[in-house]
N, C-alpha and C. Protein backbone atom coordinates (compact mmCIF):
# COMPACT_ATOMS: atom_id res chain seq x y z
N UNK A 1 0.84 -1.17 0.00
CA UNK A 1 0.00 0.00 0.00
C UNK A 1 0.89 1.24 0.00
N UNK A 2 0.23 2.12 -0.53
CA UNK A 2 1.62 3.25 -0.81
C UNK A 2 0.94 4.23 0.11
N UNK A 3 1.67 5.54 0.46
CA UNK A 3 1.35 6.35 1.14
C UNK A 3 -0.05 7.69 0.88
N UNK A 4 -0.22 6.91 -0.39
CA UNK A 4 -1.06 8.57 -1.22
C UNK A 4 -2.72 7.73 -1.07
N UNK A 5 -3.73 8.18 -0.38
CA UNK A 5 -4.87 7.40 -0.46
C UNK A 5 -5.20 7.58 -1.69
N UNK A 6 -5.35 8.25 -2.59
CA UNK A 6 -6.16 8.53 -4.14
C UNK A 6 -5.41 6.69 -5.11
N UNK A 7 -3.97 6.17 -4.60
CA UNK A 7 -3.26 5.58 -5.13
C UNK A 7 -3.23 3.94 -4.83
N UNK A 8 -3.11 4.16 -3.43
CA UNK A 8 -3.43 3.04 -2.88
C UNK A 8 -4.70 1.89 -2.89
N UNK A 9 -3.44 0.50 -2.56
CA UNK A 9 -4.46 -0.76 -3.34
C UNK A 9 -5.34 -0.72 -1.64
N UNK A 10 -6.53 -0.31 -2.02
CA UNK A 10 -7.69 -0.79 -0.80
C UNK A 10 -8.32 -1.72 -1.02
N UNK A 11 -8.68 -2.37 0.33
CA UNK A 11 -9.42 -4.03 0.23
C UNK A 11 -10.42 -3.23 -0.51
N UNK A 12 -11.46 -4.47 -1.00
CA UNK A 12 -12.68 -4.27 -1.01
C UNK A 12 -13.92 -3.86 0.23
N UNK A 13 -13.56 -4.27 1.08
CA UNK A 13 -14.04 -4.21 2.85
C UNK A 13 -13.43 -3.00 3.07
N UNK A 14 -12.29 -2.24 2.79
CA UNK A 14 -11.82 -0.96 3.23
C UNK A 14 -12.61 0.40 2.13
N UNK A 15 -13.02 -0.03 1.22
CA UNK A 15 -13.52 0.65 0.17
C UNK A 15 -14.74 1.20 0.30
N UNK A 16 -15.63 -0.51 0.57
CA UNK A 16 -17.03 -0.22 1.16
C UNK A 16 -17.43 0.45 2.37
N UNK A 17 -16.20 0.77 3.38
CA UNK A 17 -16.60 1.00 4.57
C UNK A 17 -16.69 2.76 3.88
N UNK A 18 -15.63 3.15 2.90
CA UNK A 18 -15.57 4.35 2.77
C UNK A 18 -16.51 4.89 2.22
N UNK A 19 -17.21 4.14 1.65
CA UNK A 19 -18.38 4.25 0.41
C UNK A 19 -19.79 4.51 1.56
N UNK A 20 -19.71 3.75 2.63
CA UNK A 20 -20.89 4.05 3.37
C UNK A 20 -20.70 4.95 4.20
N UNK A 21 -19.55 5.19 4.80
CA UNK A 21 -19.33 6.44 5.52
C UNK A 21 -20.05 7.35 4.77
N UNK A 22 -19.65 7.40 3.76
CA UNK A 22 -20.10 8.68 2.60
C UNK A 22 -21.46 8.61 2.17
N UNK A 23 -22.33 7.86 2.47
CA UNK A 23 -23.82 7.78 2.10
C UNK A 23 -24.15 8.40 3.44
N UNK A 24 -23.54 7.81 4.49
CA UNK A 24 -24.13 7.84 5.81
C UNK A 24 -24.37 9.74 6.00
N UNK A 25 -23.30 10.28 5.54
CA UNK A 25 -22.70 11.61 5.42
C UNK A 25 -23.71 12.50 4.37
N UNK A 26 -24.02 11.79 3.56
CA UNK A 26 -25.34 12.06 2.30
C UNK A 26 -26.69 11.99 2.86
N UNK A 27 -26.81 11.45 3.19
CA UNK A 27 -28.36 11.06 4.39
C UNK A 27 -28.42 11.81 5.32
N UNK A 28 -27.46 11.85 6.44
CA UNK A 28 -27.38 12.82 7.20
C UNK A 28 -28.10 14.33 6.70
N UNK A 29 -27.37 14.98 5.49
CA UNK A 29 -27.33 16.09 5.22
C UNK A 29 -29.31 16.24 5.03
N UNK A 30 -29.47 15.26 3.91
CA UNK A 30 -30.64 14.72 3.43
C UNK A 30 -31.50 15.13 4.83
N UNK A 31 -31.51 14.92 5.74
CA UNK A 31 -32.36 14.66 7.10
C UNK A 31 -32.33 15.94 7.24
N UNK A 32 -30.98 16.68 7.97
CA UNK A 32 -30.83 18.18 8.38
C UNK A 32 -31.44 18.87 7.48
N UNK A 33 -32.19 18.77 6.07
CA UNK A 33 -32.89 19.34 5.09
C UNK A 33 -34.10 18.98 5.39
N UNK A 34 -34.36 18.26 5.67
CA UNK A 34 -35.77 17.99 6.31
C UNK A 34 -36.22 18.71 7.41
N UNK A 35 -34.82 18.55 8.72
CA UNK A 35 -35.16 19.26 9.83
C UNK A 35 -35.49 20.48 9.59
N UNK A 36 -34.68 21.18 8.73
CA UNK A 36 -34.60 22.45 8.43
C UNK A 36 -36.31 23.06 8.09
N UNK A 37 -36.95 22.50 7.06
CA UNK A 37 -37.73 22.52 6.43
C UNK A 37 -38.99 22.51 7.67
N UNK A 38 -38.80 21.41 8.75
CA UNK A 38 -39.86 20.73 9.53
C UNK A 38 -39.82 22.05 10.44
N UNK A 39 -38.52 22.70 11.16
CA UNK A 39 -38.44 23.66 11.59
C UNK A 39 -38.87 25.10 11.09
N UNK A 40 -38.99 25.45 10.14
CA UNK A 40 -38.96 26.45 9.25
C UNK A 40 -37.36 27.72 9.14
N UNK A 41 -36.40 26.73 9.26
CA UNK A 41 -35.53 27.36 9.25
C UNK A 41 -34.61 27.91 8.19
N UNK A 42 -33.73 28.39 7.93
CA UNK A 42 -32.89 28.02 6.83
C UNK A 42 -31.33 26.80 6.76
N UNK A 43 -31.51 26.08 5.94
CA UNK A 43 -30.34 24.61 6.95
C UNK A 43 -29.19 25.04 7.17
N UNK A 44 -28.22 26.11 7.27
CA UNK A 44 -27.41 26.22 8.22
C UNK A 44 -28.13 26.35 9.46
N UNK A 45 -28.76 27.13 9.70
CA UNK A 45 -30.02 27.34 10.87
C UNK A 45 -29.87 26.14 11.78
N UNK A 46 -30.81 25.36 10.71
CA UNK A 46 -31.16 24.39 11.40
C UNK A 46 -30.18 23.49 12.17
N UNK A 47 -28.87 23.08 10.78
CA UNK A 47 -27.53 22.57 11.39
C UNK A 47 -27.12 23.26 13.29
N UNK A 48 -26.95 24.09 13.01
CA UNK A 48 -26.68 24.80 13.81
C UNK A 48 -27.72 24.42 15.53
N UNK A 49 -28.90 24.69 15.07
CA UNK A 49 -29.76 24.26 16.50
C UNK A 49 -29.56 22.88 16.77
N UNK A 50 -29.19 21.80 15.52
CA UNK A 50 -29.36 20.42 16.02
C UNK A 50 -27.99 20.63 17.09
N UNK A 51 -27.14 20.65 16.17
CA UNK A 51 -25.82 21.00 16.94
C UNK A 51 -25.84 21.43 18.92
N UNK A 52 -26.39 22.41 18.43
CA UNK A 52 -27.09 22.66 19.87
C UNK A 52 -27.55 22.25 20.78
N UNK A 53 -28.77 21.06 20.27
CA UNK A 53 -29.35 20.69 20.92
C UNK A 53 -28.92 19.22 21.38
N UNK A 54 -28.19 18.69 20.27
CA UNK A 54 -27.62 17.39 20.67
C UNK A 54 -26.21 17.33 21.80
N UNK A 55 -25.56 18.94 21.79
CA UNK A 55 -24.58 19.30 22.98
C UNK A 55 -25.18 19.27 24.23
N UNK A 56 -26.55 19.84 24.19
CA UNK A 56 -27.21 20.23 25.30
C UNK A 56 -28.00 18.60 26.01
N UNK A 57 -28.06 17.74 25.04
CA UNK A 57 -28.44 16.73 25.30
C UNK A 57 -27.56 15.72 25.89
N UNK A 58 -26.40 15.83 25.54
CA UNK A 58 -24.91 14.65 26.64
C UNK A 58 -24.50 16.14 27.35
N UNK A 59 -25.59 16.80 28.29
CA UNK A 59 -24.90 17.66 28.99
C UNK A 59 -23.36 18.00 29.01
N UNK A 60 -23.38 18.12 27.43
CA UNK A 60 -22.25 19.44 27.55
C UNK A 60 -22.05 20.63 26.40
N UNK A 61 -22.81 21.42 26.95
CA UNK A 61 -23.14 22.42 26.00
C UNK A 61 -22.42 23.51 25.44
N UNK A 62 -22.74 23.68 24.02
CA UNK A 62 -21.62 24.59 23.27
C UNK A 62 -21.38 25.87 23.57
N UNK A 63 -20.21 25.96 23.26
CA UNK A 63 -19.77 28.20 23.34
C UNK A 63 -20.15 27.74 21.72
N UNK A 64 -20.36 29.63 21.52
CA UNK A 64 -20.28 29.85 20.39
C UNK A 64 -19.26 29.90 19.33
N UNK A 65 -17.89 30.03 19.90
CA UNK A 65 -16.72 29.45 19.42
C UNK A 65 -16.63 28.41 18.97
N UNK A 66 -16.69 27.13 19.90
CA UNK A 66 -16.89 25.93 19.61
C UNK A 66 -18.66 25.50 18.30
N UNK A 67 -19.33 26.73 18.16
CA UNK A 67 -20.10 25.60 17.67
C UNK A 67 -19.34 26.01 16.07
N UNK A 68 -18.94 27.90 16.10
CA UNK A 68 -18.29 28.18 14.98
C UNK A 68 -17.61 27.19 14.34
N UNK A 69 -17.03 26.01 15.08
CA UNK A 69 -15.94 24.97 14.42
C UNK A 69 -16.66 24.08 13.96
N UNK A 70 -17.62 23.63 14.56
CA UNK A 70 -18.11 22.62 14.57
C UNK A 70 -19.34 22.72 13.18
N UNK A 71 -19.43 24.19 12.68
CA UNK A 71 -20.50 24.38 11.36
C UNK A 71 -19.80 24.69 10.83
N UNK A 72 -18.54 24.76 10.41
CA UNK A 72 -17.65 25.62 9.67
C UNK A 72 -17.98 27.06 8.96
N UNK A 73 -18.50 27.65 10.28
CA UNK A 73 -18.50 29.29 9.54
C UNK A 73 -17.66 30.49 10.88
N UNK A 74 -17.53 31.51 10.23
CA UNK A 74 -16.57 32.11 10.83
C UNK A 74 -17.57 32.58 12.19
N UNK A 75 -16.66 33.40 13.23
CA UNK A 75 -17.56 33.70 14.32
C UNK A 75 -18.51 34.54 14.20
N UNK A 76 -18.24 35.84 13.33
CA UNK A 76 -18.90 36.51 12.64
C UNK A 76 -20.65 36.32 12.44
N UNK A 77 -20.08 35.48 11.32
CA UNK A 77 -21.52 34.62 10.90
C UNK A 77 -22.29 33.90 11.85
N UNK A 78 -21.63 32.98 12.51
CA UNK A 78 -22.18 32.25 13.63
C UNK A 78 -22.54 33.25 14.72
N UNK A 79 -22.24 34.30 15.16
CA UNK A 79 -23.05 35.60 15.85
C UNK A 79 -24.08 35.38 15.22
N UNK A 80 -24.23 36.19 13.79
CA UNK A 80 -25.75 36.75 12.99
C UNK A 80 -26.26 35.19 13.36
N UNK A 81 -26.01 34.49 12.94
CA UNK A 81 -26.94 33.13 12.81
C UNK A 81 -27.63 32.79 14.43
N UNK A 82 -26.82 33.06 15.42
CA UNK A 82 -26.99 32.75 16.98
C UNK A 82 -28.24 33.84 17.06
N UNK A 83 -28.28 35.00 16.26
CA UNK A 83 -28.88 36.35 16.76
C UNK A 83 -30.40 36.15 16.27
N UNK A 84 -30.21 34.95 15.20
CA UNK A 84 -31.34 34.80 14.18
C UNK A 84 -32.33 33.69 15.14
N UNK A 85 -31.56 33.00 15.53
CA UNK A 85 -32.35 31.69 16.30
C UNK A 85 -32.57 31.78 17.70
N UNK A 86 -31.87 33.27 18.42
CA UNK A 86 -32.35 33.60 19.54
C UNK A 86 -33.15 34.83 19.61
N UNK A 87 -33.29 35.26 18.14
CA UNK A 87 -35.36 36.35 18.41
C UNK A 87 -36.24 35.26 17.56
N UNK A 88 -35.75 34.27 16.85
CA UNK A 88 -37.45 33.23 16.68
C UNK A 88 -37.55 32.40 17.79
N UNK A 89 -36.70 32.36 18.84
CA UNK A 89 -37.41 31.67 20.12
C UNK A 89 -36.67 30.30 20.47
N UNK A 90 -35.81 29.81 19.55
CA UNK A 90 -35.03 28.51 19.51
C UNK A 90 -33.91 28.56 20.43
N UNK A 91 -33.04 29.60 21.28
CA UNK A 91 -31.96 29.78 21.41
C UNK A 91 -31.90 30.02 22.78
N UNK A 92 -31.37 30.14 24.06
CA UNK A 92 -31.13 30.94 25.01
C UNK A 92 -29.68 31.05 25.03
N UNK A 93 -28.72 32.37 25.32
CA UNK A 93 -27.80 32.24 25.78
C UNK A 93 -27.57 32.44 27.01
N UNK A 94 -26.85 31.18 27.72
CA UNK A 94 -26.42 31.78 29.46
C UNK A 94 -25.10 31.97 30.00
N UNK A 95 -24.79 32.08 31.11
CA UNK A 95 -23.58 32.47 31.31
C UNK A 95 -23.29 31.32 32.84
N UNK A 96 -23.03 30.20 32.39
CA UNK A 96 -23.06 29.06 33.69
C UNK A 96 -21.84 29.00 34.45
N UNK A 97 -20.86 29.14 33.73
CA UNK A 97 -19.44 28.44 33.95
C UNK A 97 -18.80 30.17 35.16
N UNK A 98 -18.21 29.73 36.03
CA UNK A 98 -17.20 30.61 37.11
C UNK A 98 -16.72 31.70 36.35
N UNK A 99 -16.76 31.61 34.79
CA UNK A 99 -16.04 32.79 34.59
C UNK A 99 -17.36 33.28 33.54
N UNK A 100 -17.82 34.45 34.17
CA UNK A 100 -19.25 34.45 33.75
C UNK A 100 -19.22 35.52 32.24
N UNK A 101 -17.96 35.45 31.80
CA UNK A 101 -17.68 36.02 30.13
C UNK A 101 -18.04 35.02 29.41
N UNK A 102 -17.72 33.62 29.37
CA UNK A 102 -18.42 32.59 28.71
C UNK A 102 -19.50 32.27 28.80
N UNK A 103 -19.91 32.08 27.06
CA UNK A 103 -21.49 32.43 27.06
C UNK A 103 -21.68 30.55 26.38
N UNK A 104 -22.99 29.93 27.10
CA UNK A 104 -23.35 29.05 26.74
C UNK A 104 -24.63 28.58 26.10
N UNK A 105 -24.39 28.34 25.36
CA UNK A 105 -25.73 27.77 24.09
C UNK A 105 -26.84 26.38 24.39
N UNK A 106 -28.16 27.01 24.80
CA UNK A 106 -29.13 26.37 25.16
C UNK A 106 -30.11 26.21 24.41
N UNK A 107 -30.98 25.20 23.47
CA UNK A 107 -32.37 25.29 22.84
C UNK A 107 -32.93 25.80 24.45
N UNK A 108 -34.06 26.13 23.42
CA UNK A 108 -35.41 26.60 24.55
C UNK A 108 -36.32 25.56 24.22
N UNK A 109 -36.89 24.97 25.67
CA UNK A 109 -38.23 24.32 25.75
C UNK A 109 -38.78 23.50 24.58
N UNK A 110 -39.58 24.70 23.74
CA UNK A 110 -39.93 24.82 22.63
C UNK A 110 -39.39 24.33 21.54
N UNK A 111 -38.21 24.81 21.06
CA UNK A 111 -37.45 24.12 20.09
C UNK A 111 -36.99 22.79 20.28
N UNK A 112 -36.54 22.00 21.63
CA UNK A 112 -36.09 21.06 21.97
C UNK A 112 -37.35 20.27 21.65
N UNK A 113 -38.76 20.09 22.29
CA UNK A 113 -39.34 19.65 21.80
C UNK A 113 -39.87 19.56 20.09
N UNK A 114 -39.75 20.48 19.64
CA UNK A 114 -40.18 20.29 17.73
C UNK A 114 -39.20 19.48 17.64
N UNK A 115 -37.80 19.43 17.95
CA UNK A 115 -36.71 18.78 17.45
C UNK A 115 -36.86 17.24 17.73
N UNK A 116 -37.79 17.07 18.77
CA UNK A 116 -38.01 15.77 19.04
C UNK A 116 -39.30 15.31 18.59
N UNK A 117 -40.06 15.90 18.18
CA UNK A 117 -41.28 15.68 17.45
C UNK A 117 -40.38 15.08 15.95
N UNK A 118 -40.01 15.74 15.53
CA UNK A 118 -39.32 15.64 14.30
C UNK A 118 -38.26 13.91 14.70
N UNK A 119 -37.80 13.82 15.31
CA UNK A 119 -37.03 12.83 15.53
C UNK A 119 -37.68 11.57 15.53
N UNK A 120 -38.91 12.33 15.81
CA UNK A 120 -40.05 11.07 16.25
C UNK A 120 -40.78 10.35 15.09
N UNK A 121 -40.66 11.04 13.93
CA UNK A 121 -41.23 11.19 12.39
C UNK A 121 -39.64 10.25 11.88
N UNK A 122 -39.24 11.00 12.10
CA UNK A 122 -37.45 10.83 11.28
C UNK A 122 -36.91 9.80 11.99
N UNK A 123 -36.63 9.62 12.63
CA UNK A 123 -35.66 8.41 13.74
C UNK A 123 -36.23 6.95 13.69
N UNK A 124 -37.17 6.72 12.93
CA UNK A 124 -37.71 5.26 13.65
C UNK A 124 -37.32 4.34 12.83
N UNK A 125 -36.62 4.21 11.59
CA UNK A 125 -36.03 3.42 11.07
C UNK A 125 -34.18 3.65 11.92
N UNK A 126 -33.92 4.86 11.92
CA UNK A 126 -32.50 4.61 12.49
C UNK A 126 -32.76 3.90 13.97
N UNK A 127 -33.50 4.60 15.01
CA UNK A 127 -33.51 3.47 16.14
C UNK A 127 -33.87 2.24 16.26
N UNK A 128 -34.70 1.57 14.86
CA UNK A 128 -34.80 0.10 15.18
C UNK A 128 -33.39 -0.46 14.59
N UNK A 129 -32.43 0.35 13.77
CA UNK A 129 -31.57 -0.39 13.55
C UNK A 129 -30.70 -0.58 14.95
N UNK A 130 -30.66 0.70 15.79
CA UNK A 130 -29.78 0.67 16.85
C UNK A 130 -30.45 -0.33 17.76
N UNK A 131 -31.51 0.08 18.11
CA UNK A 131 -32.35 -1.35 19.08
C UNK A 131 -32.14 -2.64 18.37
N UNK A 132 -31.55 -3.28 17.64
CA UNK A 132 -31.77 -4.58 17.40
C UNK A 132 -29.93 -4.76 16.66
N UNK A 133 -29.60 -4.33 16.74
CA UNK A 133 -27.96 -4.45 16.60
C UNK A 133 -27.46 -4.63 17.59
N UNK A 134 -26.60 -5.93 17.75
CA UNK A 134 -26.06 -6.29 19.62
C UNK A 134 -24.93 -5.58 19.88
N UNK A 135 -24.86 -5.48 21.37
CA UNK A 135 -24.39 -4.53 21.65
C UNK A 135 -22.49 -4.99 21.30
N UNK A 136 -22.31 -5.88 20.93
CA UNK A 136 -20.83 -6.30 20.62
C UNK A 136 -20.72 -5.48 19.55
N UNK A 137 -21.17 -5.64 18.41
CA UNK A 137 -21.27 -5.06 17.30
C UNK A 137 -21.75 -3.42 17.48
N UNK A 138 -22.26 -2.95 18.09
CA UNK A 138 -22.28 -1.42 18.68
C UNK A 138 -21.07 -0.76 18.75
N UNK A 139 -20.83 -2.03 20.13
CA UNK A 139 -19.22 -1.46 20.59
C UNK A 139 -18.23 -1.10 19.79
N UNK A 140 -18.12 -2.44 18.88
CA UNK A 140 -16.86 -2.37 17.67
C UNK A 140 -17.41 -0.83 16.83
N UNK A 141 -18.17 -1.33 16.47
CA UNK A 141 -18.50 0.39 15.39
C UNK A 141 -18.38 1.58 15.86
N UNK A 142 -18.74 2.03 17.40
CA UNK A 142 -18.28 3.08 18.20
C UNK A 142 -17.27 3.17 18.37
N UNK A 143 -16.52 1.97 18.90
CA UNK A 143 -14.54 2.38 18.33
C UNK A 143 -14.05 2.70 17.20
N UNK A 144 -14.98 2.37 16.70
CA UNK A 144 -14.23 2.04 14.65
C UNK A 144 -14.33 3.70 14.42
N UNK A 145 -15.94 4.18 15.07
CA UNK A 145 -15.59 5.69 14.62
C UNK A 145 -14.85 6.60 15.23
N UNK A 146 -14.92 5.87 16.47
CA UNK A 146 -14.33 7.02 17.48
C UNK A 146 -12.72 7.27 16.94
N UNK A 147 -11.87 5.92 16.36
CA UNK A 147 -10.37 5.98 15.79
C UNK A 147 -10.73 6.87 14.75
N UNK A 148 -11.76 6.70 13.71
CA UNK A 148 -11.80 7.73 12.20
C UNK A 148 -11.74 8.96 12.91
N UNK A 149 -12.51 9.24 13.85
CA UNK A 149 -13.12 10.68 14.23
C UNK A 149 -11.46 10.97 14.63
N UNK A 150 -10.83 10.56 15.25
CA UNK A 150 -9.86 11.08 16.09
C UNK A 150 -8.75 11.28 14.91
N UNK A 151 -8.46 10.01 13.62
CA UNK A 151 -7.79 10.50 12.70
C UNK A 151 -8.05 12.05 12.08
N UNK A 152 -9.42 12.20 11.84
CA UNK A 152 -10.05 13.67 11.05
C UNK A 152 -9.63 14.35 12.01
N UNK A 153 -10.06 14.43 13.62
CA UNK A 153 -9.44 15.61 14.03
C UNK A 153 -7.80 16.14 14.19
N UNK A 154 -6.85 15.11 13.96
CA UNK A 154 -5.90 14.80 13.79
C UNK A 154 -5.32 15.85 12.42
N UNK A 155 -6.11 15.45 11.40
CA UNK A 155 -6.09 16.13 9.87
C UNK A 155 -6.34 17.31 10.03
N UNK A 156 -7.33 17.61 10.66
CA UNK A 156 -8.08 19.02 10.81
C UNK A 156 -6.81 19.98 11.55
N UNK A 157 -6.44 19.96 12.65
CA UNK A 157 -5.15 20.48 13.44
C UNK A 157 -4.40 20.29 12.10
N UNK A 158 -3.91 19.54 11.57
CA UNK A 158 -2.45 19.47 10.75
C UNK A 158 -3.02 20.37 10.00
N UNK A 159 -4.39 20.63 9.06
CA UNK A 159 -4.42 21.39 8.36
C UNK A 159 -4.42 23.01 8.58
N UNK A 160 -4.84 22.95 10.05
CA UNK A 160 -4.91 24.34 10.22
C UNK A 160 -3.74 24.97 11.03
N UNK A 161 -2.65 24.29 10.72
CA UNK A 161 -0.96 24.68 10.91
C UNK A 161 -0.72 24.71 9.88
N UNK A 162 -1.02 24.29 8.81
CA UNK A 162 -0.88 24.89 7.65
C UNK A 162 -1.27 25.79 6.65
N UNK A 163 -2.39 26.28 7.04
CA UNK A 163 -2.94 26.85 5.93
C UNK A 163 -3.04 28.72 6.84
């Protein structure tokens, strides 16, 4: 195997995994267009509140810095966009943490629930796959991404020492 991925001989099993990553990544988007739509938002918008709301959901919720990275738009933008989704009612910002300059990103009530209404429409083919997939096979795939994820963020740093 040579060093250049565009070059290199990949299994067939290494190929397909890349091939579904990349649907998985297509669908995804596919959905957040839906959310968007179900919300009446515009889909950065929407990106943006899921983002939100899924931080706020493994209790640990985003700065606006951090979500800037995490949508890839500058802080700038991610202000106007924060400013947009906290006068239609989706947004609270608070100030939790000891150093009360950091500002933290909360859905409201309201939005958290549509988002789960919507999940409730949208999700029921992905959770019967997760409910009925054993949990061995869970495990392995949660490592499998957690190593990809950690390679990309890996890439991501190298790239942004470079560029």
């Amino acid at each position: 195997m040579t060093d250049d991925p565009l070059t290199a001989d990949w299994t067939s099993a290494q190929t397909a995994v890349m091939h579904r990553l990349r649907d998985w990544v297509v669908d995804f988007g596919e959905l957040n267009q839906h959310l968007a739509a179900w919300m009446r938002l515009p889909g950065a918008d929407a990106n943006a509140l899921g983002q939100i709301i899924w931080a706020a959901e493994a209790d640990a919720p985003l700065s606006p810095a951090q979500l800037s990275r995490q949508i890839g738009m500058t802080t700038g933008a991610t202000a106007i966009l924060l400013n947009r989704l906290e006068a239609a009612g989706h947004l609270c910002r608070t100030r939790e943490s000891a150093d009360r300059r950091r500002v933290t990103l909360r859905p409201t009530p309201a939005a958290r629930d549509r988002a789960r209404q919507f999940l409730g429409l949208a999700g029921t083919e992905i959770a019967q796959v997760l409910r009925t997939t054993p949990p061995a096979e869970l495990a392995a795939v949660a490592a499998f991404l957690a190593r990809m994820t950690a390679a990309a963020d890996e890439a991501v740093l190298r790239l942004g020492r470079t560029s």
